[in-house]
Structure formats: structure tokens, C-alpha cells
C-alpha atoms as a PDB file:
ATOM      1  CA  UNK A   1     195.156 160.565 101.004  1.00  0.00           C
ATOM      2  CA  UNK A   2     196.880 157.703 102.468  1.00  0.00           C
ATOM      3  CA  UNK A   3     195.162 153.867 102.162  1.00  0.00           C
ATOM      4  CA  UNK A   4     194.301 153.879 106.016  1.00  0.00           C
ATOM      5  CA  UNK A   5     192.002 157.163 105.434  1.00  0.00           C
ATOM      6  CA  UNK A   6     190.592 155.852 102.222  1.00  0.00           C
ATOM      7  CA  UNK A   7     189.282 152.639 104.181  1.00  0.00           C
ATOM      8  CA  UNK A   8     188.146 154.841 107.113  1.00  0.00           C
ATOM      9  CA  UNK A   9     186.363 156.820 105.131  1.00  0.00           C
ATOM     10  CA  UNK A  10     184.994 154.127 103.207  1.00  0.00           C
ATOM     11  CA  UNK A  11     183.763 152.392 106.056  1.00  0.00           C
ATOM     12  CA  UNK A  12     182.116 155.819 107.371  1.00  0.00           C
ATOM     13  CA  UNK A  13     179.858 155.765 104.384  1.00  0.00           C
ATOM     14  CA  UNK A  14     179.192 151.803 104.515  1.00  0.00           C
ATOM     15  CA  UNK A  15     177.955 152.392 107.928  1.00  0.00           C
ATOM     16  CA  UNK A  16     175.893 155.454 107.357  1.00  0.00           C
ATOM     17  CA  UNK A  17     174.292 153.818 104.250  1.00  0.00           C
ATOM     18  CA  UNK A  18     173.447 150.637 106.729  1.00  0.00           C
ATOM     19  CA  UNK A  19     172.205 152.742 109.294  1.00  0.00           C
ATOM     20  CA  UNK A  20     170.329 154.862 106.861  1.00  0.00           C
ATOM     21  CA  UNK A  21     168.257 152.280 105.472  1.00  0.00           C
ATOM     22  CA  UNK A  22     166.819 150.608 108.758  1.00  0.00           C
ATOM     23  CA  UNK A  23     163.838 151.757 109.282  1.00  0.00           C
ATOM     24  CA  UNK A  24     164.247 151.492 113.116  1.00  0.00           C
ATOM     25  CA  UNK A  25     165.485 155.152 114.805  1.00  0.00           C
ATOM     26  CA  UNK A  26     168.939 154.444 115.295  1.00  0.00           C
ATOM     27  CA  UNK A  27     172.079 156.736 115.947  1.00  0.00           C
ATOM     28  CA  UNK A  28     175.538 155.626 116.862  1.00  0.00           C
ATOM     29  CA  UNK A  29     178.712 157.361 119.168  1.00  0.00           C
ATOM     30  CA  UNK A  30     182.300 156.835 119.199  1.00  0.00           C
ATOM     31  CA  UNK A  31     184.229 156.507 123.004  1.00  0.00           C
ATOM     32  CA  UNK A  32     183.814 160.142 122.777  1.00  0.00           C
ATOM     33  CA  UNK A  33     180.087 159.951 123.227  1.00  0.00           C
ATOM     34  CA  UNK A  34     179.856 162.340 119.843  1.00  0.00           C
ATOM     35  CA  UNK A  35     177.673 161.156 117.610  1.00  0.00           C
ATOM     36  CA  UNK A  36     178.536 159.654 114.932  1.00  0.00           C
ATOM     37  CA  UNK A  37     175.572 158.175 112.829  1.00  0.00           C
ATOM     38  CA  UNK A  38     171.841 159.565 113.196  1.00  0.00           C
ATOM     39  CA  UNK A  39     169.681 157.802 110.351  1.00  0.00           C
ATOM     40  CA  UNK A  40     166.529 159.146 108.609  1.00  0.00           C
ATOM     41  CA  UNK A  41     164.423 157.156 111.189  1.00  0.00           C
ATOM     42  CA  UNK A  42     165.413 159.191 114.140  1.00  0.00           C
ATOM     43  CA  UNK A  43     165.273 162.742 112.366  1.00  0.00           C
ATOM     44  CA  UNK A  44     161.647 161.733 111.155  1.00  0.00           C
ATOM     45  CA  UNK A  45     161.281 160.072 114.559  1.00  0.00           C
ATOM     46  CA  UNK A  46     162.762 162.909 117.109  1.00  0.00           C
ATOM     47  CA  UNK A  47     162.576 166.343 114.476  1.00  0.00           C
ATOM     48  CA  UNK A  48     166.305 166.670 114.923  1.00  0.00           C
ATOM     49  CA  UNK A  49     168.129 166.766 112.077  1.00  0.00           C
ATOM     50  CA  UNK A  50     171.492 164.244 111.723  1.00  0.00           C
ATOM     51  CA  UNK A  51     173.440 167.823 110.442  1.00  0.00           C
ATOM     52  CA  UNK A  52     172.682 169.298 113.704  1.00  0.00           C
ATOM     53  CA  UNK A  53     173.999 166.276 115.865  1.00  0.00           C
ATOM     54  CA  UNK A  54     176.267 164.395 114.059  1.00  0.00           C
ATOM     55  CA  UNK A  55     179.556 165.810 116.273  1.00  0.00           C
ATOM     56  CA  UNK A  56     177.419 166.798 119.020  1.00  0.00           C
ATOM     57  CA  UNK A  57     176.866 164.579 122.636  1.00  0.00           C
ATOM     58  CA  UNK A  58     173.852 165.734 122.260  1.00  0.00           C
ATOM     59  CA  UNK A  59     172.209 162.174 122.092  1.00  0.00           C
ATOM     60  CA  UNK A  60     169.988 162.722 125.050  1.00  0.00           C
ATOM     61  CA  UNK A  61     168.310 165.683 123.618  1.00  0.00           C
ATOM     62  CA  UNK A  62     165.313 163.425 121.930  1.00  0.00           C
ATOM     63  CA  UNK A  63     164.932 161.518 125.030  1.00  0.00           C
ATOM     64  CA  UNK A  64     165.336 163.462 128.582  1.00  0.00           C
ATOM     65  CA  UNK A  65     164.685 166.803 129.941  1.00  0.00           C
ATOM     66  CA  UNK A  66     168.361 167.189 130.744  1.00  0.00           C
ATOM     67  CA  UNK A  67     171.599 166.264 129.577  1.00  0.00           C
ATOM     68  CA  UNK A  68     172.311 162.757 131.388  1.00  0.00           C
ATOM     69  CA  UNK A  69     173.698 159.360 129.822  1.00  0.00           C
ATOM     70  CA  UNK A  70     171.613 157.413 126.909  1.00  0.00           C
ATOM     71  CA  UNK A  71     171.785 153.619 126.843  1.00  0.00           C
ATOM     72  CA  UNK A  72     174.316 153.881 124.519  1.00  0.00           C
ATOM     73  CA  UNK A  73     176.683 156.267 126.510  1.00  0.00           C
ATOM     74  CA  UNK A  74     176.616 153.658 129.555  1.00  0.00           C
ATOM     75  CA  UNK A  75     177.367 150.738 126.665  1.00  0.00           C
ATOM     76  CA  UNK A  76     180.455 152.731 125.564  1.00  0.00           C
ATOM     77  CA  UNK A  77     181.515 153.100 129.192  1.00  0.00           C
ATOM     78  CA  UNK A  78     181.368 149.413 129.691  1.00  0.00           C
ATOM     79  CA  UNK A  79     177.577 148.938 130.694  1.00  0.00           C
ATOM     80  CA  UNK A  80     178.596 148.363 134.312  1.00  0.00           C
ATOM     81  CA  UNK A  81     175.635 147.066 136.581  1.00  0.00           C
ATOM     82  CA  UNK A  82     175.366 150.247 138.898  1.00  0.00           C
ATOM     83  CA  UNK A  83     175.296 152.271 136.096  1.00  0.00           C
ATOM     84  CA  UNK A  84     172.825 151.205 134.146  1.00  0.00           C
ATOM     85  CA  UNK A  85     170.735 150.487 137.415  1.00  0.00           C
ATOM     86  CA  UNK A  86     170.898 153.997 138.470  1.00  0.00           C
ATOM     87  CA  UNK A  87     169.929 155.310 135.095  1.00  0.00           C
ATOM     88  CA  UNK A  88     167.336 152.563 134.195  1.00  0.00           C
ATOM     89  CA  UNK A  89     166.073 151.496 137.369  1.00  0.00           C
ATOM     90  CA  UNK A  90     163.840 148.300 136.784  1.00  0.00           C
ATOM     91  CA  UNK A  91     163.545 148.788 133.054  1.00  0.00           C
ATOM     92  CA  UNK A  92     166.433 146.249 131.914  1.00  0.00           C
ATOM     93  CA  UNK A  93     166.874 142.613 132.870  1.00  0.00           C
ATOM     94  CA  UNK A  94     170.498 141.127 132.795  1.00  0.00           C
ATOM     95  CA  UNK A  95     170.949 139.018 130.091  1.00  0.00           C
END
């Protein structure tokens, strides 16, 4: 395995054992919306299991009805003002 996956990896398992031991529900997604993280938090917190989503874009699925953008989705697309206002109408504040 060359020294760029070893790090790669090893930073995968750095950030899963951060993650993993907040005690906040947290999950993370690369720019290609899969998820990437989903700690113990957010199973316990949502009843979906991090081996069912990790890969998935299935990061709405505890939240909404339907498939449609998290926060976190809109961050990764750059968080642009319309966006988030049409998804979060008056539930943010610009900071």
C-alpha cells in the first residue's frame, strides 16, 4: 500500500474515532454527499445503523419525509443564501 493510502486511511479512522466519541448525533459527507462518518450518537439517536449509511446519500432519511438536501448537503455545495433560505426558511440567522 503506498504512504498516501496509509495516511488516508489513517486519517479515516482518526476521524471516525473523534466522531465516535462525541456524544452529540453527528454524521459527516464528502462533495459526493455520501456519507462518510455516522457516530454511535446518531444510530442510538435516529435507529439507523452507520453500516447501512455509511456510502449511502441517504442523510435525509432521519430527518424528512423525502429525499431533499440536509444542512450539511447545502454546506458542501457552498451554503449559498437562496439555498439555505429555501430549505430553512426563517430557521437560520446569517452569521
Amino acid at each position: 500500500m503506498s504512504r498516501h493510502k496509509n495516511a488516508s486511511s489513517s486519517d479515516s479512522l482518526k476521524a471516525s474515532s473523534v466522531l465516535d466519541s462525541i456524544a452529540i448525533p453527528t454524521f459527516a459527507i464528502n462533495v459526493q454527499h455520501e456519507i462518510t462518518h455516522w457516530n454511535q450518537a446518531i444510530e442510538k439517536a435516529s435507529g439507523y445503523l452507520a453500516v447501512d449509511m455509511i456510502g449511502t446519500k441517504n442523510q435525509w432519511k432521519p430527518f424528512y419525509p423525502n429525499a431533499r438536501p440536509t444542512m450539511s448537503d447545502l454546506i458542501v455545495e457552498g451554503g449559498q443564501d437562496e439555498s439555505v433560505e429555501r430549505f430553512y426558511t426563517s430557521k437560520y440567522n446569517k452569521s
